[in-house]
Protein backbone atom coordinates (compact mmCIF):
# COMPACT_ATOMS: atom_id res chain seq x y z
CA UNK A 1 26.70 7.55 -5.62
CA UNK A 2 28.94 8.51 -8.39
CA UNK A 3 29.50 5.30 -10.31
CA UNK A 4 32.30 7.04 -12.34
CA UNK A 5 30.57 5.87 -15.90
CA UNK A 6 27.16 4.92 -16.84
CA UNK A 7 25.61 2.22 -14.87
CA UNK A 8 21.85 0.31 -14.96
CA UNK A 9 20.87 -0.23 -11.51
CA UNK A 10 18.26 -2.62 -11.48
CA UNK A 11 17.91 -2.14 -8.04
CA UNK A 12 17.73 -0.05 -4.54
CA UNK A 13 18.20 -1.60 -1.01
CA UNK A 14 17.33 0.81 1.54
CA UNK A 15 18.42 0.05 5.72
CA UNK A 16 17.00 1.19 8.51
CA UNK A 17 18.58 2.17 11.75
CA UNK A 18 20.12 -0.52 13.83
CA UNK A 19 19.65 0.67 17.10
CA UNK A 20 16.24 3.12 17.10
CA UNK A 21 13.08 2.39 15.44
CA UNK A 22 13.87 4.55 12.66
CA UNK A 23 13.60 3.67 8.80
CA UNK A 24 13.40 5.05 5.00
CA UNK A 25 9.64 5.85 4.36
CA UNK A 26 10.37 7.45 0.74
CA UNK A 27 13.17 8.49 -1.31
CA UNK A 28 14.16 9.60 -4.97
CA UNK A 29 15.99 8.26 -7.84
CA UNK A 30 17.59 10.66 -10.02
CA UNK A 31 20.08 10.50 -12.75
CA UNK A 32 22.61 13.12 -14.47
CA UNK A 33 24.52 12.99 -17.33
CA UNK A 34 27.18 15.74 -15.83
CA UNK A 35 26.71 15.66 -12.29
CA UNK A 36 25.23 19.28 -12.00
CA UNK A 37 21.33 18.80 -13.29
CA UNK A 38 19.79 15.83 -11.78
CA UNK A 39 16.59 14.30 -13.61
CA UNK A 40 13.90 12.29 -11.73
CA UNK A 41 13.15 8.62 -13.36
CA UNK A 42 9.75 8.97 -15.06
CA UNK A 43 7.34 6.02 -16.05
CA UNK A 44 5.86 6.06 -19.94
CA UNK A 45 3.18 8.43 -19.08
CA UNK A 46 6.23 11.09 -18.16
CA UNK A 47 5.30 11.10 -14.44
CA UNK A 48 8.57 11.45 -12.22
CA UNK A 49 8.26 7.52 -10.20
């Protein structure tokens, strides 16, 4: 999602399929400052969460 400027999200809603027994069972969260490197989110110990 390109947000066009820098945004906090506070928070992800993930959906599963409607109509098969499908759904998310992990995904990642990364940011980028110019759209070509993407960075994972990392918790204080610098391990990518």
């Amino acid at each position: 999602v390109d947000f066009g400027e820098p945004r906090n999200i506070s928070a992800v809603i993930t959906k599963g399929s409607g109509e098969n027994p499908e759904w998310v069972t992990s995904y990642q969260v990364l940011y980028s400052d110019d759209a070509d490197e993407w960075n994972p989110i990392k918790d204080d110990k610098g391990q990518p969460i």
